[in-house]
PDB file of N, CA and C in Angstrom:
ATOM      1  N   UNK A   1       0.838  -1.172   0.000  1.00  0.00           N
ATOM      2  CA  UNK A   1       0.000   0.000   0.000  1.00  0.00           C
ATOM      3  C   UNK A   1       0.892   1.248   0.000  1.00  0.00           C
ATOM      4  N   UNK A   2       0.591   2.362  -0.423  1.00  0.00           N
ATOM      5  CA  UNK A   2       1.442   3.673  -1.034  1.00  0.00           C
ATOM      6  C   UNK A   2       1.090   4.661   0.149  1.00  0.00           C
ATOM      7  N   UNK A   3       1.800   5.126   0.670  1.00  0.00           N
ATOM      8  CA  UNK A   3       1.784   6.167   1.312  1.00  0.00           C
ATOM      9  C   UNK A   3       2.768   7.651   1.550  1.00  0.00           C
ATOM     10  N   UNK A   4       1.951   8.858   1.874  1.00  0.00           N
ATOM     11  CA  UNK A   4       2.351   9.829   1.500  1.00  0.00           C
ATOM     12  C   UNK A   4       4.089   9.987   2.250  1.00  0.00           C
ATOM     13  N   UNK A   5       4.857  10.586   1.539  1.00  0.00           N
ATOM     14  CA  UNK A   5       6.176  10.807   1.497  1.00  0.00           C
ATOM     15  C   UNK A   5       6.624  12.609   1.037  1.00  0.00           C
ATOM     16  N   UNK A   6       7.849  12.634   1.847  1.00  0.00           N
ATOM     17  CA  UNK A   6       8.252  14.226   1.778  1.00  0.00           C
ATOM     18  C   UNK A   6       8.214  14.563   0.138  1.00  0.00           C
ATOM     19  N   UNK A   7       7.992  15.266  -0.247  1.00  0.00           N
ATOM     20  CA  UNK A   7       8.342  15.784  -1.678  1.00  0.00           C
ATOM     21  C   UNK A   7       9.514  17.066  -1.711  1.00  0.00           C
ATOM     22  N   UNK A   8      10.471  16.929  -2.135  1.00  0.00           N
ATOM     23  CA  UNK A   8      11.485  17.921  -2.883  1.00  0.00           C
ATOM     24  C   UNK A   8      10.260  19.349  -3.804  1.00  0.00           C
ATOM     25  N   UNK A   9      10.517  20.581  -3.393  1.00  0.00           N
ATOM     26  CA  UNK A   9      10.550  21.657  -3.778  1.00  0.00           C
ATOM     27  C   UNK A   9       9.935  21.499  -5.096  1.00  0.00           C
ATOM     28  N   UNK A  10      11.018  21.337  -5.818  1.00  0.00           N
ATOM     29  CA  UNK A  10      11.111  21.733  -7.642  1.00  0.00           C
ATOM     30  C   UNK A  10      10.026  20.307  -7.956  1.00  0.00           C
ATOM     31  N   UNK A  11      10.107  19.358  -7.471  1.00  0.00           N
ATOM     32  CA  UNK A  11       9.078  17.936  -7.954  1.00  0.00           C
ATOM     33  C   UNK A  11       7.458  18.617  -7.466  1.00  0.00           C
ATOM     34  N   UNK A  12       7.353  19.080  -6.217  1.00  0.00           N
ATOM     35  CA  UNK A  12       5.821  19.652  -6.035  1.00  0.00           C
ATOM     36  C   UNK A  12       5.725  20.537  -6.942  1.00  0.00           C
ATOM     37  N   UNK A  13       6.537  21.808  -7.505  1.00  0.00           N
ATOM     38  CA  UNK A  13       6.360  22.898  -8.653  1.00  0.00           C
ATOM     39  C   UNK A  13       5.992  22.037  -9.852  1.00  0.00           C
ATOM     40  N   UNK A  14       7.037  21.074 -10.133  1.00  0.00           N
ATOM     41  CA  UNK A  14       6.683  20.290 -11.995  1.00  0.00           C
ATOM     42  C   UNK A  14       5.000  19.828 -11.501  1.00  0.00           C
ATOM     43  N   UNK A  15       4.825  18.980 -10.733  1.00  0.00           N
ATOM     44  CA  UNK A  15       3.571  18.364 -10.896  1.00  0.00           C
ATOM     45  C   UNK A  15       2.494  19.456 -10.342  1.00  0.00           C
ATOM     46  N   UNK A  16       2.315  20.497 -10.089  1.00  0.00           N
ATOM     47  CA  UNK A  16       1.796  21.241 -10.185  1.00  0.00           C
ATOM     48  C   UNK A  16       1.138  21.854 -11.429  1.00  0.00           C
ATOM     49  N   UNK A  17       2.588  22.034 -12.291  1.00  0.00           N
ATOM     50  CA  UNK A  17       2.513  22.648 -13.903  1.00  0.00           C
ATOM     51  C   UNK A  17       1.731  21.728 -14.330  1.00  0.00           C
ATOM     52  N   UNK A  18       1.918  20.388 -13.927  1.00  0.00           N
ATOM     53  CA  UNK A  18       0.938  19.150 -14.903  1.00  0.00           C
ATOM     54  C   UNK A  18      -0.759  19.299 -15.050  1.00  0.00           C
ATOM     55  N   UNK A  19      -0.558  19.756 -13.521  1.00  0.00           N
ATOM     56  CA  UNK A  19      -1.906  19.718 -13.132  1.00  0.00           C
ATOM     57  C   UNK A  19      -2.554  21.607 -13.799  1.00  0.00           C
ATOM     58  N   UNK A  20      -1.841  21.730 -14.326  1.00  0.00           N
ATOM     59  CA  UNK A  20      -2.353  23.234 -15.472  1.00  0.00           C
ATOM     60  C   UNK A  20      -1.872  24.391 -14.522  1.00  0.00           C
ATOM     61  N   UNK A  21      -1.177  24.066 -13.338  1.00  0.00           N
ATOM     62  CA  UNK A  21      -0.711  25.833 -12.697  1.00  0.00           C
ATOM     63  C   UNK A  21       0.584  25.927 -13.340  1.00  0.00           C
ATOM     64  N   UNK A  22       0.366  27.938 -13.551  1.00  0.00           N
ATOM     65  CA  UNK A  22       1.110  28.702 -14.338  1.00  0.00           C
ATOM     66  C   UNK A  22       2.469  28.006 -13.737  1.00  0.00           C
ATOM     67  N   UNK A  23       3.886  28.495 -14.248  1.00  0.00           N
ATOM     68  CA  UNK A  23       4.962  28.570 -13.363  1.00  0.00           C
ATOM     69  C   UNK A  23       4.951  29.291 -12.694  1.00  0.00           C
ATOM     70  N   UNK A  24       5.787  28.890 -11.352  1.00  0.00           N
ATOM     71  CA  UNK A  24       6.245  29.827 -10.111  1.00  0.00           C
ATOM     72  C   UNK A  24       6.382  31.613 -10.607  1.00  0.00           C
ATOM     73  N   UNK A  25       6.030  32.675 -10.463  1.00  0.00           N
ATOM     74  CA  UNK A  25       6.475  33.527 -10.420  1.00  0.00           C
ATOM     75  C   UNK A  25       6.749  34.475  -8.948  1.00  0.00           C
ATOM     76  N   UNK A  26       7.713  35.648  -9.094  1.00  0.00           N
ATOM     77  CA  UNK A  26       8.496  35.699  -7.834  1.00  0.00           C
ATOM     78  C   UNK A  26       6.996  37.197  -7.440  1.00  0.00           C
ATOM     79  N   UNK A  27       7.759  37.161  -6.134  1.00  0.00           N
ATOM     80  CA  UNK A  27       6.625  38.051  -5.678  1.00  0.00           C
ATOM     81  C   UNK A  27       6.882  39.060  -3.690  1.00  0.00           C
ATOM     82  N   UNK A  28       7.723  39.139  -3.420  1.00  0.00           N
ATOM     83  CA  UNK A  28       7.639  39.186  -2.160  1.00  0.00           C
ATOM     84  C   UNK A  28       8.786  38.138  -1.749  1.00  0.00           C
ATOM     85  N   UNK A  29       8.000  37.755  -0.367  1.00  0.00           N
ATOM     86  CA  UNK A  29       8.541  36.884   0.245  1.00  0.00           C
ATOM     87  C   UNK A  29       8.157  35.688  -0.311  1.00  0.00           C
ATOM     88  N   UNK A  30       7.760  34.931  -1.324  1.00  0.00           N
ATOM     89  CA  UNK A  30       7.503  33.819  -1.649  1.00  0.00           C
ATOM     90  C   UNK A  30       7.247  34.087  -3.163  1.00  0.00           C
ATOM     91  N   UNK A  31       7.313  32.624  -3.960  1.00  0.00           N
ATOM     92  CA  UNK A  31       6.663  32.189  -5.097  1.00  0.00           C
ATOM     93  C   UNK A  31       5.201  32.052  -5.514  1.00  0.00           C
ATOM     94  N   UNK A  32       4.796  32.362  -6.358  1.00  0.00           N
ATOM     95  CA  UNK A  32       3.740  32.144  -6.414  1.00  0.00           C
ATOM     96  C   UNK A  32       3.392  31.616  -7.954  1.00  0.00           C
ATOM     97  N   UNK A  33       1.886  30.669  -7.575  1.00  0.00           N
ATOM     98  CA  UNK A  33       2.293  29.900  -8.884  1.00  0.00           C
ATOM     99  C   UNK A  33      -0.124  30.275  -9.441  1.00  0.00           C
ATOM    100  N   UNK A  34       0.302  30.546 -10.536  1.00  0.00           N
ATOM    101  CA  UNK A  34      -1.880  30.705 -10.409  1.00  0.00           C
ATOM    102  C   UNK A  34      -2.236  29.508 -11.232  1.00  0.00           C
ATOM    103  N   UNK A  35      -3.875  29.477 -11.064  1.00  0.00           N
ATOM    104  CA  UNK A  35      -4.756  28.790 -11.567  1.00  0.00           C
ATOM    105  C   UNK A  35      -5.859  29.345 -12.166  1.00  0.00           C
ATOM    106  N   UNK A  36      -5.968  29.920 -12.919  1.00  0.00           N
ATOM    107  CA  UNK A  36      -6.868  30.786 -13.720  1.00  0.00           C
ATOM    108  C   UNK A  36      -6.911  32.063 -12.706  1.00  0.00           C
ATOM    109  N   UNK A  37      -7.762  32.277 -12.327  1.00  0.00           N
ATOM    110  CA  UNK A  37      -8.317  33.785 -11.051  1.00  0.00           C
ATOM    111  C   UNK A  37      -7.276  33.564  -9.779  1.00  0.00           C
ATOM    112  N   UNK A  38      -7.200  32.194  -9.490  1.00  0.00           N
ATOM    113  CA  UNK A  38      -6.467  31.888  -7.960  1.00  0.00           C
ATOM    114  C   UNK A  38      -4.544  32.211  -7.962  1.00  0.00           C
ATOM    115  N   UNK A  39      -4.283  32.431  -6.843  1.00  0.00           N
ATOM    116  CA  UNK A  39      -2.761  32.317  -6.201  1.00  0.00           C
ATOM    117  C   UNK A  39      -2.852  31.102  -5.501  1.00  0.00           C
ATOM    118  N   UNK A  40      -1.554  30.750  -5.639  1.00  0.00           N
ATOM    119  CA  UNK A  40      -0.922  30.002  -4.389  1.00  0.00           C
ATOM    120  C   UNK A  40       0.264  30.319  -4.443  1.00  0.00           C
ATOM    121  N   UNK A  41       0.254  30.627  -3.048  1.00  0.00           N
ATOM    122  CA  UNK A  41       1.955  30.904  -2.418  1.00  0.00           C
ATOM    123  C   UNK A  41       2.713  30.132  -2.411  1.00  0.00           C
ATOM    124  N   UNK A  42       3.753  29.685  -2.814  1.00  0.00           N
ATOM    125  CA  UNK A  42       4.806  28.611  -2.360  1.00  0.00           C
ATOM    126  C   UNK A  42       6.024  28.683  -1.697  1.00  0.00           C
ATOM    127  N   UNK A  43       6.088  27.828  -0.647  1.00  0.00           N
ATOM    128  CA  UNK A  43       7.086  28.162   0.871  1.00  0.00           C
ATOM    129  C   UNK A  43       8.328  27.730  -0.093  1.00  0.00           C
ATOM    130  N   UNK A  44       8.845  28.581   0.528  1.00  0.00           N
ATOM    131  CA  UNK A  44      10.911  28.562  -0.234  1.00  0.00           C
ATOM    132  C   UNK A  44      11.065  27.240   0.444  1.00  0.00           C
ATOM    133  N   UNK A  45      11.079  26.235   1.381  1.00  0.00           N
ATOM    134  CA  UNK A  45      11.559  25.133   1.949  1.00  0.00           C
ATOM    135  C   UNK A  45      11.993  24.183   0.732  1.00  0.00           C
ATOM    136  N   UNK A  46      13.295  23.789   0.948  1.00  0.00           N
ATOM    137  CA  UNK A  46      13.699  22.941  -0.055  1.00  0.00           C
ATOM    138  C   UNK A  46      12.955  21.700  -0.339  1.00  0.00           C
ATOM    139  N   UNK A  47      12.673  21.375   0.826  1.00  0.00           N
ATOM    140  CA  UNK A  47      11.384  20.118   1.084  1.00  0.00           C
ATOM    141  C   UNK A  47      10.276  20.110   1.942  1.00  0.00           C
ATOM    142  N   UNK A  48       8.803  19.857   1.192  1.00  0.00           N
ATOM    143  CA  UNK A  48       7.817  19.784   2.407  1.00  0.00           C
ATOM    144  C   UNK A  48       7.686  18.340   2.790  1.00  0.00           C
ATOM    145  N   UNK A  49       7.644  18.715   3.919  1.00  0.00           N
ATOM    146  CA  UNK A  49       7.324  17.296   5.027  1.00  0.00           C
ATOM    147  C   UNK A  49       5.957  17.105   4.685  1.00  0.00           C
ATOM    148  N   UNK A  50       5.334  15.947   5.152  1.00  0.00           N
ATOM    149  CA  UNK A  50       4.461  15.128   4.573  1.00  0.00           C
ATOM    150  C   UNK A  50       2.611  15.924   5.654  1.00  0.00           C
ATOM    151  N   UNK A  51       2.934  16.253   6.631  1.00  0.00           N
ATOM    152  CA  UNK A  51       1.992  17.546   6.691  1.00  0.00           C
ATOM    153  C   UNK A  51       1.840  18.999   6.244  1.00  0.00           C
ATOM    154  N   UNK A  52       2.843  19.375   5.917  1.00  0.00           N
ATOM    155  CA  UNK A  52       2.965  20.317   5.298  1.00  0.00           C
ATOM    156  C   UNK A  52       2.017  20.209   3.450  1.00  0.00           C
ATOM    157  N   UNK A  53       2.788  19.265   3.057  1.00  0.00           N
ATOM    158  CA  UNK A  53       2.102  18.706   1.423  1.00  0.00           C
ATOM    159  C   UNK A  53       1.113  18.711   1.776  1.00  0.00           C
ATOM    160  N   UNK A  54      -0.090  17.995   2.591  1.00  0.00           N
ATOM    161  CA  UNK A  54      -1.254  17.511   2.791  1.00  0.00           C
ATOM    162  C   UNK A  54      -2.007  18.842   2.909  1.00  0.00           C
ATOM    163  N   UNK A  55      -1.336  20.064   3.902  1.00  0.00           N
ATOM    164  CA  UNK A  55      -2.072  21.621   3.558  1.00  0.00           C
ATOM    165  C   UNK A  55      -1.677  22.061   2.474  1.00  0.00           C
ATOM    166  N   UNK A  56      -0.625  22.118   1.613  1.00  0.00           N
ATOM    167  CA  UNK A  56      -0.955  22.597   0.224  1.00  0.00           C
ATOM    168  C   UNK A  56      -1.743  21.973  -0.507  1.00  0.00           C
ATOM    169  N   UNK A  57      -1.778  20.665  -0.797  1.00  0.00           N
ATOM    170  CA  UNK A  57      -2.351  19.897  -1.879  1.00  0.00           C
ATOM    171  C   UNK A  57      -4.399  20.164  -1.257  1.00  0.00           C
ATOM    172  N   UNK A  58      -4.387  20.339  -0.055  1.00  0.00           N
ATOM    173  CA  UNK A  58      -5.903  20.666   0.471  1.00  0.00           C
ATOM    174  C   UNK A  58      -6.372  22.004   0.007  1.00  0.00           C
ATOM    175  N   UNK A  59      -5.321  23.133   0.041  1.00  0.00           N
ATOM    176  CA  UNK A  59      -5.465  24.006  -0.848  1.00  0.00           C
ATOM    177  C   UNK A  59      -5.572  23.938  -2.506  1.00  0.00           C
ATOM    178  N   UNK A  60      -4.738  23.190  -3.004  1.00  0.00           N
ATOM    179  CA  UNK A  60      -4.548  23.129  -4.556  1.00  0.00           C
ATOM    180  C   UNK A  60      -6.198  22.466  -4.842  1.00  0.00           C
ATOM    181  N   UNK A  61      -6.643  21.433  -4.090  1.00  0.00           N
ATOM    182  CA  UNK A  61      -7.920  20.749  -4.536  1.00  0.00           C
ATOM    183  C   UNK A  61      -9.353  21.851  -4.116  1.00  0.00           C
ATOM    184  N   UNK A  62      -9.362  23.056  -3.140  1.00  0.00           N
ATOM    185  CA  UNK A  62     -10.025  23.467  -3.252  1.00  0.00           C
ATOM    186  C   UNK A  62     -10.425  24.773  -4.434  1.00  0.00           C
ATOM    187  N   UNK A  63      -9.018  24.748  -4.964  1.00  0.00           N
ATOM    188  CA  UNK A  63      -8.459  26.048  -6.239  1.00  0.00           C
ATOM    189  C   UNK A  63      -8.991  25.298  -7.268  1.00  0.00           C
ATOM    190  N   UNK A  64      -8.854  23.760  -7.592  1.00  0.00           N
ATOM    191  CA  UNK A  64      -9.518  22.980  -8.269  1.00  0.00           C
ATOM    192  C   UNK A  64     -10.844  22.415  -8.647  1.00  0.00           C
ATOM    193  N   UNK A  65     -11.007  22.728  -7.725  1.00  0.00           N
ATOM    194  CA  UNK A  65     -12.594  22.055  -7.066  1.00  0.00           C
ATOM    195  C   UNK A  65     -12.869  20.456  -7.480  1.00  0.00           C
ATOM    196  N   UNK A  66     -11.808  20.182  -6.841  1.00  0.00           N
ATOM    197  CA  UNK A  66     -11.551  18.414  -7.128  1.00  0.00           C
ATOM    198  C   UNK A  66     -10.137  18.277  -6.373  1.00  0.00           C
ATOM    199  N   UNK A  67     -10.773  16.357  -6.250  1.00  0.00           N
ATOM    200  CA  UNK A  67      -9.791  15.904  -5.299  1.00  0.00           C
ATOM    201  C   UNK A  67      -8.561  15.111  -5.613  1.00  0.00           C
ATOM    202  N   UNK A  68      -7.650  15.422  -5.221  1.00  0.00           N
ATOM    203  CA  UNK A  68      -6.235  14.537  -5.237  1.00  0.00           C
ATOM    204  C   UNK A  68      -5.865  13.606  -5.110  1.00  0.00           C
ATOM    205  N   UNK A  69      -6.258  12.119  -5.400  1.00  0.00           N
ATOM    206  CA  UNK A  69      -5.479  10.834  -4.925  1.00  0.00           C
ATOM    207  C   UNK A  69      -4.255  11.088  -4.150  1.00  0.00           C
ATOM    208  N   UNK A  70      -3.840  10.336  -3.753  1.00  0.00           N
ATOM    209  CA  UNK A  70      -2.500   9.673  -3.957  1.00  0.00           C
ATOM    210  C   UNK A  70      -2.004   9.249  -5.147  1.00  0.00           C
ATOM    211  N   UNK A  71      -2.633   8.116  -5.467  1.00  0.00           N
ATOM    212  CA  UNK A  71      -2.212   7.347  -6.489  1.00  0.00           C
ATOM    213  C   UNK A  71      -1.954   8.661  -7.845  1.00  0.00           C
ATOM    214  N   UNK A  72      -2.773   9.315  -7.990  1.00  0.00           N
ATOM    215  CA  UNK A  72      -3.304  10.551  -8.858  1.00  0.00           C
ATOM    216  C   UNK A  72      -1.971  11.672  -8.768  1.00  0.00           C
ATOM    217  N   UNK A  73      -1.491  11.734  -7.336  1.00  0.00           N
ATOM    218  CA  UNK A  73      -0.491  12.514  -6.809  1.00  0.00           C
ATOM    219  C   UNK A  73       0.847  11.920  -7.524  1.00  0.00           C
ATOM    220  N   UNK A  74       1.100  10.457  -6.981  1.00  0.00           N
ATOM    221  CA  UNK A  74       2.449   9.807  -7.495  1.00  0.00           C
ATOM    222  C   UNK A  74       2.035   9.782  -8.963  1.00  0.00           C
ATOM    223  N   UNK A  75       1.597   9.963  -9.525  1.00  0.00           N
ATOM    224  CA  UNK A  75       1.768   9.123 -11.521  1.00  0.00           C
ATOM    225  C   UNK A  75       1.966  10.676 -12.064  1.00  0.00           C
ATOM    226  N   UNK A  76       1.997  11.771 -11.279  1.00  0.00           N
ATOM    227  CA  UNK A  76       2.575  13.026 -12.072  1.00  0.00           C
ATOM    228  C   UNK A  76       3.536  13.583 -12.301  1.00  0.00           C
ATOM    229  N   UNK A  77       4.772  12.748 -11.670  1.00  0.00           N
ATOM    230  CA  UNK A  77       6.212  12.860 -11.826  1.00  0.00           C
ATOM    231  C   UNK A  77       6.593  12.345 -12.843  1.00  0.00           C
TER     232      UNK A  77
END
């Protein structure tokens, strides 16, 4: 059975792009990456820990208005 794991920085940004958000652009104190009308901020941390992912990706699915597997999560690398 598959379970959630830290993700590297630049791997949450690519599968992001997959999932149709713009690239990162700079802004302040953080990155920011859109989805048509929406922002999302993205934390400079070289890696998010595996609660950390679980509040972005809860954000990314409500910018979406749809939900994230796992399985859905891993096959976008």
């Amino acid at each position: 059975m598959a379970k959630w794991v830290p993700c590297k920085r630049r791997v949450f940004v690519r599968k992001l792009v997959r999932l149709g958000f713009s690239p990162p652009g700079s802004g302040g104190r953080h990155f920011y990456m859109r989805y048509g009308t929406y922002t999302l901020a993205i934390p400079n941390n070289a890696e998010y820990s595996v609660p950390q992912l679980k509040t972005l990706l809860k954000e990314v699915e409500q910018i979406m208005g749809r939900k994230i597997s796992l399985p859905e999560w891993q096959d976008l690398s």
